[in-house]
C-alpha atoms as a PDB file:
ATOM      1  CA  UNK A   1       7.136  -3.444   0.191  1.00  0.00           C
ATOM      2  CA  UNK A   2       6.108   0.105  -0.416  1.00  0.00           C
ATOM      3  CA  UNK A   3       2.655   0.778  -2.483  1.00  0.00           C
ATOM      4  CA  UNK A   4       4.509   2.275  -5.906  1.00  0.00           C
ATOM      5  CA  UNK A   5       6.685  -0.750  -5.677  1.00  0.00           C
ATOM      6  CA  UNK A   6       3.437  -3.066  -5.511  1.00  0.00           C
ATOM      7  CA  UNK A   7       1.626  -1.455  -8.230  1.00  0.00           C
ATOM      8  CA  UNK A   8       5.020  -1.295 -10.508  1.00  0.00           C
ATOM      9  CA  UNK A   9       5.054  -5.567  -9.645  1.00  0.00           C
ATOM     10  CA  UNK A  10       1.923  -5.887 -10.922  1.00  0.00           C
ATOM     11  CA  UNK A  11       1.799  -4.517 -14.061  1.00  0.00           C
ATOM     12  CA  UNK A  12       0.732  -0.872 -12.891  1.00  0.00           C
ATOM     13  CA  UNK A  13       2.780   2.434 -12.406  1.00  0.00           C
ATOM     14  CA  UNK A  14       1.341   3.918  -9.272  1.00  0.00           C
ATOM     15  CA  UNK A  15       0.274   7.083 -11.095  1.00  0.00           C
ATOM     16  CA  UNK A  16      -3.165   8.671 -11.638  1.00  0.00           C
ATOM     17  CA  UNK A  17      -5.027   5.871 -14.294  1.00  0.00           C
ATOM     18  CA  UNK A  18      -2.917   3.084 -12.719  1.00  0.00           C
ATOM     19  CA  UNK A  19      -5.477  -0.108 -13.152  1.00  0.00           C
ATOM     20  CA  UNK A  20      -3.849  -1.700  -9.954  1.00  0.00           C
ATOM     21  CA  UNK A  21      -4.691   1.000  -7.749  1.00  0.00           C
ATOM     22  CA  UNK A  22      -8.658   1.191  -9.501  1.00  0.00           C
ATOM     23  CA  UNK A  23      -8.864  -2.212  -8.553  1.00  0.00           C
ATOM     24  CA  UNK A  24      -6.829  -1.863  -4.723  1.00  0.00           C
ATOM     25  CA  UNK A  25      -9.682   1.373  -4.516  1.00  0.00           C
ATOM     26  CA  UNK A  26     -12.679  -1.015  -5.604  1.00  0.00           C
ATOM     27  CA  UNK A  27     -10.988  -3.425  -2.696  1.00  0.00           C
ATOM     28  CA  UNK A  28     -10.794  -0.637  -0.160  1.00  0.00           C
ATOM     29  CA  UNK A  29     -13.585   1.104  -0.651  1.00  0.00           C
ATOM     30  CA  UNK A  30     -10.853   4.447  -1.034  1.00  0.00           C
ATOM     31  CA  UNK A  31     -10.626   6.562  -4.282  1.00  0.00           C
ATOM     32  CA  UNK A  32      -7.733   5.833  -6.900  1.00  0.00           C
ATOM     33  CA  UNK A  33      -6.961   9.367  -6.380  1.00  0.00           C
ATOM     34  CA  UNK A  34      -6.383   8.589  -2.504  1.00  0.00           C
ATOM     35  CA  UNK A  35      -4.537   5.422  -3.218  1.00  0.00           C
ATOM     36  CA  UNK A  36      -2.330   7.487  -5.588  1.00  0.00           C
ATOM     37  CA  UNK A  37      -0.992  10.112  -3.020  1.00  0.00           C
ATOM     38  CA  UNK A  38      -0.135   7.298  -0.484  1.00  0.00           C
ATOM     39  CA  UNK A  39       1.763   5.328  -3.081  1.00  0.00           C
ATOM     40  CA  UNK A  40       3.725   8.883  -4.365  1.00  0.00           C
ATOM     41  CA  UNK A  41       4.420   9.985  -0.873  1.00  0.00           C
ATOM     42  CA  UNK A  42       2.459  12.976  -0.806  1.00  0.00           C
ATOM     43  CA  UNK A  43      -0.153  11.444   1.536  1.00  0.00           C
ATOM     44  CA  UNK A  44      -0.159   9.233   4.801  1.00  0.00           C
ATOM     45  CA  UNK A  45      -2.653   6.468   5.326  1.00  0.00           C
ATOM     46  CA  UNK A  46      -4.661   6.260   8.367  1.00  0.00           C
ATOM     47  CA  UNK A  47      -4.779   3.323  10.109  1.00  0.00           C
ATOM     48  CA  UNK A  48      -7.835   1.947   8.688  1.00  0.00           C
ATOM     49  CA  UNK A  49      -6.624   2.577   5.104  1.00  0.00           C
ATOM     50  CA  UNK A  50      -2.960   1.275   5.898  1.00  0.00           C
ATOM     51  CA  UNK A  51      -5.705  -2.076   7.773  1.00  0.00           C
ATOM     52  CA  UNK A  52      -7.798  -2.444   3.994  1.00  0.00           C
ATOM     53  CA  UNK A  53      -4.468  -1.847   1.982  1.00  0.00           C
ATOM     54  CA  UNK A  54      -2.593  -4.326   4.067  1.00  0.00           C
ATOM     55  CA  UNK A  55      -5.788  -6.620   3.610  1.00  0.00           C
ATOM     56  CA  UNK A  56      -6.363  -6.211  -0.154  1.00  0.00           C
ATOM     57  CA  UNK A  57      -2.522  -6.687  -1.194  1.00  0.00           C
ATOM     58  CA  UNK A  58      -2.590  -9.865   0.888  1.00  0.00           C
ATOM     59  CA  UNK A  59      -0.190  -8.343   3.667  1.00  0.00           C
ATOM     60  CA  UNK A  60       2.176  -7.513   0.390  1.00  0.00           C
ATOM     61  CA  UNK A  61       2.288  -3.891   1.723  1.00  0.00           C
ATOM     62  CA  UNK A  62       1.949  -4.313   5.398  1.00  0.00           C
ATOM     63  CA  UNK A  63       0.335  -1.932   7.613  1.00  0.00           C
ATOM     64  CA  UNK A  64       3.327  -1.552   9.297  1.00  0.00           C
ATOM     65  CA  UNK A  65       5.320  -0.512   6.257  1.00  0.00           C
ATOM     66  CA  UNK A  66       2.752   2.165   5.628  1.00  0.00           C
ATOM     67  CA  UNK A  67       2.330   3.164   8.957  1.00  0.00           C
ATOM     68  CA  UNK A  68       5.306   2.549  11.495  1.00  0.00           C
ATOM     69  CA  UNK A  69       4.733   4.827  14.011  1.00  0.00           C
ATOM     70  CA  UNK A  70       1.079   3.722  14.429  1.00  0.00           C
ATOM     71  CA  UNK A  71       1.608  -0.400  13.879  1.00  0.00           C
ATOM     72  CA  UNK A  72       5.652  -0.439  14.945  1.00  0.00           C
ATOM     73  CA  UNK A  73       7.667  -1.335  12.786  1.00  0.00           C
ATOM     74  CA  UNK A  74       7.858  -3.746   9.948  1.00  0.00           C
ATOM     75  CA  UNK A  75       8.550  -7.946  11.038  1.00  0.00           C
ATOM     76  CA  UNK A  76      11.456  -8.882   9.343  1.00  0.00           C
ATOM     77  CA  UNK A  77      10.197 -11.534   6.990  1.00  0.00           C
ATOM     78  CA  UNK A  78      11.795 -15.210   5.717  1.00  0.00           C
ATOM     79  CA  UNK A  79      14.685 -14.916   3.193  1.00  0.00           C
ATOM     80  CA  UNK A  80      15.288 -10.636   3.838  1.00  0.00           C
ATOM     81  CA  UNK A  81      17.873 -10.655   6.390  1.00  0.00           C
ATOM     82  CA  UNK A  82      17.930  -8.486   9.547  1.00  0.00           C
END
């Protein structure tokens, strides 16, 4: 799944004050601000950010979601078809 998709599961919106990406920042060690553009589109993680995000979700936004053309592309998981 996307970022905005993860915050908007947990309770957040994926917009500037969103208290899932302050905590996914205080996991990654990136700003809220940062975590913001990536999840709106308007910026693309590196690979160490798309690593940490992938990490601090708990592989619910993979670093190949984020970051296809670095990581290939996304494993097609259990129960979400080919």
């Amino acid at each position: 799944m996307d970022l905005q998709t993860y915050c908007e599961k947990n309770g957040g919106t994926a917009r500037r004050g969103c208290p899932v990406l302050s905590k996914l920042a205080a996991d990654t060690g990136f700003s809220a601000d940062t975590l913001y553009m990536v999840a709106r589109g308007h910026k693309r993680p590196g690979s160490v950010m798309a690593r940490l995000i992938a990490v601090a979700t708990g592989d619910e936004v993979s670093r190949e979601g984020l970051r296809p053309d670095v990581f290939g592309a996304e494993p097609v998981r259990a129960g979400e078809g080919a």
